[in-house]
N, C-alpha and C. Protein backbone atom coordinates (compact mmCIF):
# COMPACT_ATOMS: atom_id res chain seq x y z
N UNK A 1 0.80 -1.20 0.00
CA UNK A 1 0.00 0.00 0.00
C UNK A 1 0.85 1.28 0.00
N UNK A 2 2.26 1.28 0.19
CA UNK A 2 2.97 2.68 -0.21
C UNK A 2 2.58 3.51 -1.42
N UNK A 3 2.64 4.27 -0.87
CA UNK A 3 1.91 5.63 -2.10
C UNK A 3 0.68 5.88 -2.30
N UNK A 4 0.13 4.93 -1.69
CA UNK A 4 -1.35 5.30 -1.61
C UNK A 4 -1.66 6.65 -0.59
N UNK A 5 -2.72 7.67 -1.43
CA UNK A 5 -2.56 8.90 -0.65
C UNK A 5 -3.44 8.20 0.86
N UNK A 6 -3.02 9.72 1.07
CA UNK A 6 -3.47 10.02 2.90
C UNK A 6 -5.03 10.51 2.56
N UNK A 7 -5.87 9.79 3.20
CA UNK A 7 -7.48 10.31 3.11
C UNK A 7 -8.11 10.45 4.64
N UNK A 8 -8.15 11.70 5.02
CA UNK A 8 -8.60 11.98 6.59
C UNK A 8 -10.15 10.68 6.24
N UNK A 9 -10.33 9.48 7.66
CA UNK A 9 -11.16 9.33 7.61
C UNK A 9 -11.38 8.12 6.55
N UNK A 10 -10.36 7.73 5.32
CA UNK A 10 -10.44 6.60 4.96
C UNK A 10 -9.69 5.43 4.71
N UNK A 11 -9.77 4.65 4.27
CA UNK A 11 -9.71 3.09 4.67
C UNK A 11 -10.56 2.21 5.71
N UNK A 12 -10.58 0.96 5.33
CA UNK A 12 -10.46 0.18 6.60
C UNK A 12 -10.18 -1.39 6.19
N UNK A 13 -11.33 -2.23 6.44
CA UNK A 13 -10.54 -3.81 6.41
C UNK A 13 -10.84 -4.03 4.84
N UNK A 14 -11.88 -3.35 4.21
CA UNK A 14 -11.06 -3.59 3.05
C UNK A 14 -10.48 -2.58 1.61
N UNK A 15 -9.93 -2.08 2.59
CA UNK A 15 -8.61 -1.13 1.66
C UNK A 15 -9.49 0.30 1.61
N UNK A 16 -8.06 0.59 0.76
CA UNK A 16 -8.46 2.56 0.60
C UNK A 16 -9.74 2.46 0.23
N UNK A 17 -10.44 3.67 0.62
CA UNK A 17 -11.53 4.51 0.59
C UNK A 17 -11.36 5.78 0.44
N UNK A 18 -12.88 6.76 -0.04
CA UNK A 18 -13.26 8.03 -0.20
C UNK A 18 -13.19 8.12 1.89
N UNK A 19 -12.49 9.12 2.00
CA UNK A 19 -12.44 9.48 3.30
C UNK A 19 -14.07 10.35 4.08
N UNK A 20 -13.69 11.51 4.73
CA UNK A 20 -14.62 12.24 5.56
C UNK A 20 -14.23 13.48 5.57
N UNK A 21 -14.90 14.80 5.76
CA UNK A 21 -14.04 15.73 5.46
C UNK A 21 -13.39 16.32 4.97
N UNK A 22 -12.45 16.23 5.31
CA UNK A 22 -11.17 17.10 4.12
C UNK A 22 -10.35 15.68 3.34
N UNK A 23 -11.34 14.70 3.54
CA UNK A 23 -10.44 13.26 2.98
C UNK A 23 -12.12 12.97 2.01
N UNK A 24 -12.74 13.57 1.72
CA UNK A 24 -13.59 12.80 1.01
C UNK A 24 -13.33 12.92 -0.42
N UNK A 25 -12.90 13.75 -0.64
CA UNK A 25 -12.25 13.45 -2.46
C UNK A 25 -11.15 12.91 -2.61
N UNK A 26 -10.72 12.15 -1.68
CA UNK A 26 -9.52 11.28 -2.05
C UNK A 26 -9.83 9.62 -1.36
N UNK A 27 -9.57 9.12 -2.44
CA UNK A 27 -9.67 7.54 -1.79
C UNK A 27 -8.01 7.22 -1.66
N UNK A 28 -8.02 6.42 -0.27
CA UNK A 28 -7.10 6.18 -0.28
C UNK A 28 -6.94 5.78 1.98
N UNK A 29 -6.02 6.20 2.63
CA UNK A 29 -6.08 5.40 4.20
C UNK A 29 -5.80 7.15 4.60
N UNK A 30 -6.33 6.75 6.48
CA UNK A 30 -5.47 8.04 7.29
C UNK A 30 -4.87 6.39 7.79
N UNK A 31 -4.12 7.24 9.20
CA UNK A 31 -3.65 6.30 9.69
C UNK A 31 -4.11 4.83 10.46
N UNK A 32 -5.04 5.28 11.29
CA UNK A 32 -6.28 4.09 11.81
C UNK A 32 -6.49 3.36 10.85
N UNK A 33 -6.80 3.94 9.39
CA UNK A 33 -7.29 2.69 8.51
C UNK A 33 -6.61 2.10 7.85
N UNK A 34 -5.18 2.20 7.68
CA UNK A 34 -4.43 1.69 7.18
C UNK A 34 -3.80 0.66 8.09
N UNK A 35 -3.77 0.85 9.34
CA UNK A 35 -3.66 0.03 10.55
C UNK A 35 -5.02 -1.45 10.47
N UNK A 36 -6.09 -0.77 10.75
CA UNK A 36 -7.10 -1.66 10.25
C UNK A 36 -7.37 -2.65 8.99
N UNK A 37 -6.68 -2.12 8.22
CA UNK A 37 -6.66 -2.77 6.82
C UNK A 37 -5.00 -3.89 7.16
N UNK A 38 -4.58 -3.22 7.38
CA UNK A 38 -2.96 -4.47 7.43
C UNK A 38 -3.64 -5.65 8.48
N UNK A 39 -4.22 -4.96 9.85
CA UNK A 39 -4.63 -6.57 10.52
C UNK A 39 -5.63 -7.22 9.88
N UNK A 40 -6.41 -6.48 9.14
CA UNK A 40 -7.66 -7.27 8.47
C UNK A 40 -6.92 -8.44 7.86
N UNK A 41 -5.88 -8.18 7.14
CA UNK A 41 -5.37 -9.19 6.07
C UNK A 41 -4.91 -10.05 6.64
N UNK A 42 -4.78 -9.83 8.05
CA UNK A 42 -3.77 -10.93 8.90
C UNK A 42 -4.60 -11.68 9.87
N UNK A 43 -6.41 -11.44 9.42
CA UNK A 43 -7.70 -12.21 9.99
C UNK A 43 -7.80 -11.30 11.88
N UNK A 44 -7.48 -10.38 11.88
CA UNK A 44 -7.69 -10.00 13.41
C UNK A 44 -8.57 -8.56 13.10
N UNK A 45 -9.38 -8.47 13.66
CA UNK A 45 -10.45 -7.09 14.24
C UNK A 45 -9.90 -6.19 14.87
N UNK A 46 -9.33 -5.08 14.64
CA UNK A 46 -8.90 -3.85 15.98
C UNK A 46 -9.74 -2.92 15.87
N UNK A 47 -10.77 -2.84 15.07
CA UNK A 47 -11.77 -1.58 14.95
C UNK A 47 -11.06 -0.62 14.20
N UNK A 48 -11.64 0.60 14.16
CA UNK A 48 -11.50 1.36 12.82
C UNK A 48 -10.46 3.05 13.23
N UNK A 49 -10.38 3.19 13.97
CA UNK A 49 -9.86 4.36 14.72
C UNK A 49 -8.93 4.22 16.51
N UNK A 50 -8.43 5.12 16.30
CA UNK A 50 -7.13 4.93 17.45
C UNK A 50 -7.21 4.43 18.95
N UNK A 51 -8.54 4.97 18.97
CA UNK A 51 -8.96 4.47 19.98
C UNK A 51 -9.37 3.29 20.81
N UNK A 52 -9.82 2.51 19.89
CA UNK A 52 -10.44 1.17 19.85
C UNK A 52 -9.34 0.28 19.48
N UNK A 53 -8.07 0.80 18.46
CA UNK A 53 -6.91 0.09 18.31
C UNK A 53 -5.66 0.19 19.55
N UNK A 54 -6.26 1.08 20.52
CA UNK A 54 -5.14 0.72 21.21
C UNK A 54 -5.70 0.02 22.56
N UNK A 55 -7.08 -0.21 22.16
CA UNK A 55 -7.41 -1.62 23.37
C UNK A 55 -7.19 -3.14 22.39
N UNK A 56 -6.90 -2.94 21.16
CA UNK A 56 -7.00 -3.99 20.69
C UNK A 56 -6.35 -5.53 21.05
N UNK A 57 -5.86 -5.35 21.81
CA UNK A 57 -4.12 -6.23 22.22
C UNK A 57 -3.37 -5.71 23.42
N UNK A 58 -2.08 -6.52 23.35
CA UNK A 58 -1.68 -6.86 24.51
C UNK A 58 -0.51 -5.33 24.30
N UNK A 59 -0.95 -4.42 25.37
CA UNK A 59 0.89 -3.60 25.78
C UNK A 59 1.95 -4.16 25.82
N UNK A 60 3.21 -3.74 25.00
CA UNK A 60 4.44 -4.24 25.08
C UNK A 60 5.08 -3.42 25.30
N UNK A 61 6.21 -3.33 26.41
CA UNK A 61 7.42 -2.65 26.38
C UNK A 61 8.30 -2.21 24.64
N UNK A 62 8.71 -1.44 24.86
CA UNK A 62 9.45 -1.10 23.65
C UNK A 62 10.26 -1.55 23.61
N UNK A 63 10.77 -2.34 24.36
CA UNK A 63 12.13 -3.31 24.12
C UNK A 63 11.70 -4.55 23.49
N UNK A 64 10.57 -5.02 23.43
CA UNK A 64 9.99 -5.75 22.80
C UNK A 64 9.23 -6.02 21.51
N UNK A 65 9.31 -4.64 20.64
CA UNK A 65 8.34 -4.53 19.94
C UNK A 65 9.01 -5.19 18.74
N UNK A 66 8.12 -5.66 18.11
CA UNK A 66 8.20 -6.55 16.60
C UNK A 66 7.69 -6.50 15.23
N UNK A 67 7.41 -6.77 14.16
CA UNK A 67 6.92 -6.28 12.53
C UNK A 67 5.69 -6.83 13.25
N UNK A 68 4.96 -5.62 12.83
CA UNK A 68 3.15 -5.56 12.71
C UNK A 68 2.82 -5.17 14.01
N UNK A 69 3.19 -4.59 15.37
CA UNK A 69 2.78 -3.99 16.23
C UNK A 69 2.34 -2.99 15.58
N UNK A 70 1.95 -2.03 16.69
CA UNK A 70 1.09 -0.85 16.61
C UNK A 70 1.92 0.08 17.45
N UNK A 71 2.30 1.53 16.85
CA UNK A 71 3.31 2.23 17.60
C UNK A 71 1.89 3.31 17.69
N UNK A 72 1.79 3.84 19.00
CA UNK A 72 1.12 5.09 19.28
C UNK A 72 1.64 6.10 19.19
N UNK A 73 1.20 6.93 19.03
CA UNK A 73 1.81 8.50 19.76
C UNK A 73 0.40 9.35 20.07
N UNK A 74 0.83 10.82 20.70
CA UNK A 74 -0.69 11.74 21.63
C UNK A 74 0.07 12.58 21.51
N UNK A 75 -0.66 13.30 22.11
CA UNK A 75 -0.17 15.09 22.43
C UNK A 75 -0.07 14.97 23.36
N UNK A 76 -0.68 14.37 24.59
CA UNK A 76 0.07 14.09 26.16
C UNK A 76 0.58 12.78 26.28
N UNK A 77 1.52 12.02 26.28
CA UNK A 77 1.46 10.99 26.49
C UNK A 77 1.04 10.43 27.74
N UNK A 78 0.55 10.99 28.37
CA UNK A 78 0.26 10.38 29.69
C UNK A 78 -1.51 10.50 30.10
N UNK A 79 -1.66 10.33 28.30
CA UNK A 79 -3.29 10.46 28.79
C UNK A 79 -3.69 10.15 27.16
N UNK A 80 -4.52 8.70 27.06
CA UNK A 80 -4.75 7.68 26.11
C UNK A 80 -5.75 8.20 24.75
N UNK A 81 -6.69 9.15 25.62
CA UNK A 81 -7.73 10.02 25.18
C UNK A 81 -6.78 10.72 24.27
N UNK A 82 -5.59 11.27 24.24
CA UNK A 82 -5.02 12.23 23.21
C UNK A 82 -4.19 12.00 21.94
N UNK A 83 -4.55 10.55 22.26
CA UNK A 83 -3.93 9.37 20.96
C UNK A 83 -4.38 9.80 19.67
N UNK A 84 -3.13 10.70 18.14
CA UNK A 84 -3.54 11.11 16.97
C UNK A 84 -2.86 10.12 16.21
N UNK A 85 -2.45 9.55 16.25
CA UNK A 85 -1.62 8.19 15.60
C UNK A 85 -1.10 7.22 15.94
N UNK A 86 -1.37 6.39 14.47
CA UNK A 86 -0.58 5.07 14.61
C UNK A 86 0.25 5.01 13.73
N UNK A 87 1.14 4.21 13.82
CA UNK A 87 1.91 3.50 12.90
C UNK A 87 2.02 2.00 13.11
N UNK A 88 2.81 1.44 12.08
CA UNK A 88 2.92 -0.18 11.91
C UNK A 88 4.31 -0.20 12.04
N UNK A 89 4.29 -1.11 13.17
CA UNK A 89 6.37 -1.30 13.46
C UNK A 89 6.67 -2.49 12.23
N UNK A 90 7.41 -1.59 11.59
CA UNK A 90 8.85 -2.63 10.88
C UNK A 90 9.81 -3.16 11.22
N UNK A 91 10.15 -2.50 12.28
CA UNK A 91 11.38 -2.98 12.86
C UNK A 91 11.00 -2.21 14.42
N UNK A 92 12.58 -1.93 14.96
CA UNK A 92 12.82 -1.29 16.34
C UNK A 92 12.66 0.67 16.62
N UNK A 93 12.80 0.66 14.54
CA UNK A 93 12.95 2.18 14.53
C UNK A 93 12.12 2.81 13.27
N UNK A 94 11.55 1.71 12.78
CA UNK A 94 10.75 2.57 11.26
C UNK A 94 9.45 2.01 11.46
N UNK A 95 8.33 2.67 10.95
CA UNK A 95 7.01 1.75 11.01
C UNK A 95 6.54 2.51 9.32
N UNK A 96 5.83 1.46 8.85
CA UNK A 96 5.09 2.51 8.29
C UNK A 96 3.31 3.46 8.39
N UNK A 97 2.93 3.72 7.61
CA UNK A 97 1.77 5.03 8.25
C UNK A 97 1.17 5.94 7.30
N UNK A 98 0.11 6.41 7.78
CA UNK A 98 -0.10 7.49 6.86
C UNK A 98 -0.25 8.62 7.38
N UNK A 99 0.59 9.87 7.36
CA UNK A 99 1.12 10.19 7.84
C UNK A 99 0.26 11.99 8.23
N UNK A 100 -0.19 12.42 6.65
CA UNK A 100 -0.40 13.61 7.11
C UNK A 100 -1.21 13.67 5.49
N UNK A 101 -2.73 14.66 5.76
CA UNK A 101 -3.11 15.35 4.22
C UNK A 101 -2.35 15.59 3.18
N UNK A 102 -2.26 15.59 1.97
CA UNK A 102 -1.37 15.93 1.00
C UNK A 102 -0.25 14.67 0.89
N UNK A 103 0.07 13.93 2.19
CA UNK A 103 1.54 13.01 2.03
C UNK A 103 0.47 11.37 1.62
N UNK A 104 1.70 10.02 1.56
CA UNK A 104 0.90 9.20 0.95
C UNK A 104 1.86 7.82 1.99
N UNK A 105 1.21 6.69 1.91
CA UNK A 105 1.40 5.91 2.99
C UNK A 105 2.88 5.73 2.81
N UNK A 106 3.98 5.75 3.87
CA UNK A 106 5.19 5.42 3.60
C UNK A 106 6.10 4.74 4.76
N UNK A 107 7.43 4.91 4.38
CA UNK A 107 7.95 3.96 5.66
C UNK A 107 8.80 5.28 5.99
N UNK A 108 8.84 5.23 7.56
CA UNK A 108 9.52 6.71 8.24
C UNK A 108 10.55 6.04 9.13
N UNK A 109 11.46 6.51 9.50
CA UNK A 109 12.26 6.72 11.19
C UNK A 109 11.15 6.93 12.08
N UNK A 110 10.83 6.22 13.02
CA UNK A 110 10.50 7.23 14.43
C UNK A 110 11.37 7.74 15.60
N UNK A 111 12.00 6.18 16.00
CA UNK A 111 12.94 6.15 16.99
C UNK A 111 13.95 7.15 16.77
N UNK A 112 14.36 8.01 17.77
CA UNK A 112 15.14 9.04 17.66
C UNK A 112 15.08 10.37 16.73
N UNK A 113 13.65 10.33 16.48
CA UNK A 113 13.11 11.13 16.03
C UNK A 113 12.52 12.11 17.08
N UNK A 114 12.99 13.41 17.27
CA UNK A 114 12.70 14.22 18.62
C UNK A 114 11.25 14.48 18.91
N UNK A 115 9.98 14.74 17.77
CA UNK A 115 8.81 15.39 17.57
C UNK A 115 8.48 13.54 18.08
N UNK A 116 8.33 13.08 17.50
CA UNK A 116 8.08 11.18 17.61
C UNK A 116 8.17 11.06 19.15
N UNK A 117 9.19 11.45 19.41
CA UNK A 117 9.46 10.45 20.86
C UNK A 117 8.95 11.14 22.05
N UNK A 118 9.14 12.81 21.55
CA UNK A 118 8.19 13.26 22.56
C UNK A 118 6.51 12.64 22.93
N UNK A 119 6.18 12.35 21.60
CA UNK A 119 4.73 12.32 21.28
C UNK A 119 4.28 10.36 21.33
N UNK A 120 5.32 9.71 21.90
CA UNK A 120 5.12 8.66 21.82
C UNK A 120 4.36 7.84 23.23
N UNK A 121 3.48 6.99 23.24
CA UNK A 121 2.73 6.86 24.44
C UNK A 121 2.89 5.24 24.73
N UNK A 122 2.57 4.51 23.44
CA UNK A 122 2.69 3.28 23.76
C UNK A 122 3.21 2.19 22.23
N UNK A 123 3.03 0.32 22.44
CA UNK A 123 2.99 -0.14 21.65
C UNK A 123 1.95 -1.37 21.88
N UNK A 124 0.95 -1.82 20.99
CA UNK A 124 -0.09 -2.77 21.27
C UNK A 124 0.46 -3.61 19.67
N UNK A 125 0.22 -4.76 20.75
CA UNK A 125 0.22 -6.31 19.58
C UNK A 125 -1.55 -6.79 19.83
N UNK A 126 -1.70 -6.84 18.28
CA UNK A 126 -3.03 -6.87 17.96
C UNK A 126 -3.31 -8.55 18.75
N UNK A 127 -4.42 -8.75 19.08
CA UNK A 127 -4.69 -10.79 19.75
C UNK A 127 -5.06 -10.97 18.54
């Protein structure tokens, strides 16, 4: 799914969509649904938005995290309610995501990324 644009509001289990909002003339994922759409393929349910994906599964330490977790980030990290993204761990330091209006699904750095790590809260492995 790289390059597929960013659509506030679309995707889900099965693939890009006309979004909501400022995503409805573009088909294509935000981040939740592009999250939703990768576990779909892998037969697991996390629901459709950030919220519901980060009860989906089990919390892991970050020393633990593995390909196909779920990397969070918020504007507080210390409060679950302020959760604006996900990403999909590739590894220990890249996930991919969709990232922002105008950009299109790709693979990033997070780890040691200063804006990232401030903004980072947790990691959930989908059951």
């Amino acid at each position: 799914m790289r390059g597929t644009p960013y659509s506030w509001g679309g995707g889900g289990p099965d693939g890009p969509s006309f979004g909501i909002g400022r995503g409805a003339g573009t088909r294509g994922f935000d981040c939740s649904g592009l999250a939703e759409y990768a576990w779909s393929r892998a037969g697991a349910r996390i629901g459709g938005d950030t919220s519901a994906q980060w009860n989906a599964g089990v919390h892991v330490p970050r020393s633990q995290i593995r390909p196909g977790d779920l990397i969070f980030f918020a504007s507080n990290p210390a409060n679950p309610a302020t959760i604006h993204h996900v990403g999909i761990a590739i590894d220990a330091t890249r996930m991919v995501h969709a990232p922002f209006t105008g950009s299109t699904v790709r693979v990033d750095t997070w780890a040691g990324v200063p804006s990232r790590e401030r903004e980072f809260i947790g990691i959930v492995r989908p059951a």
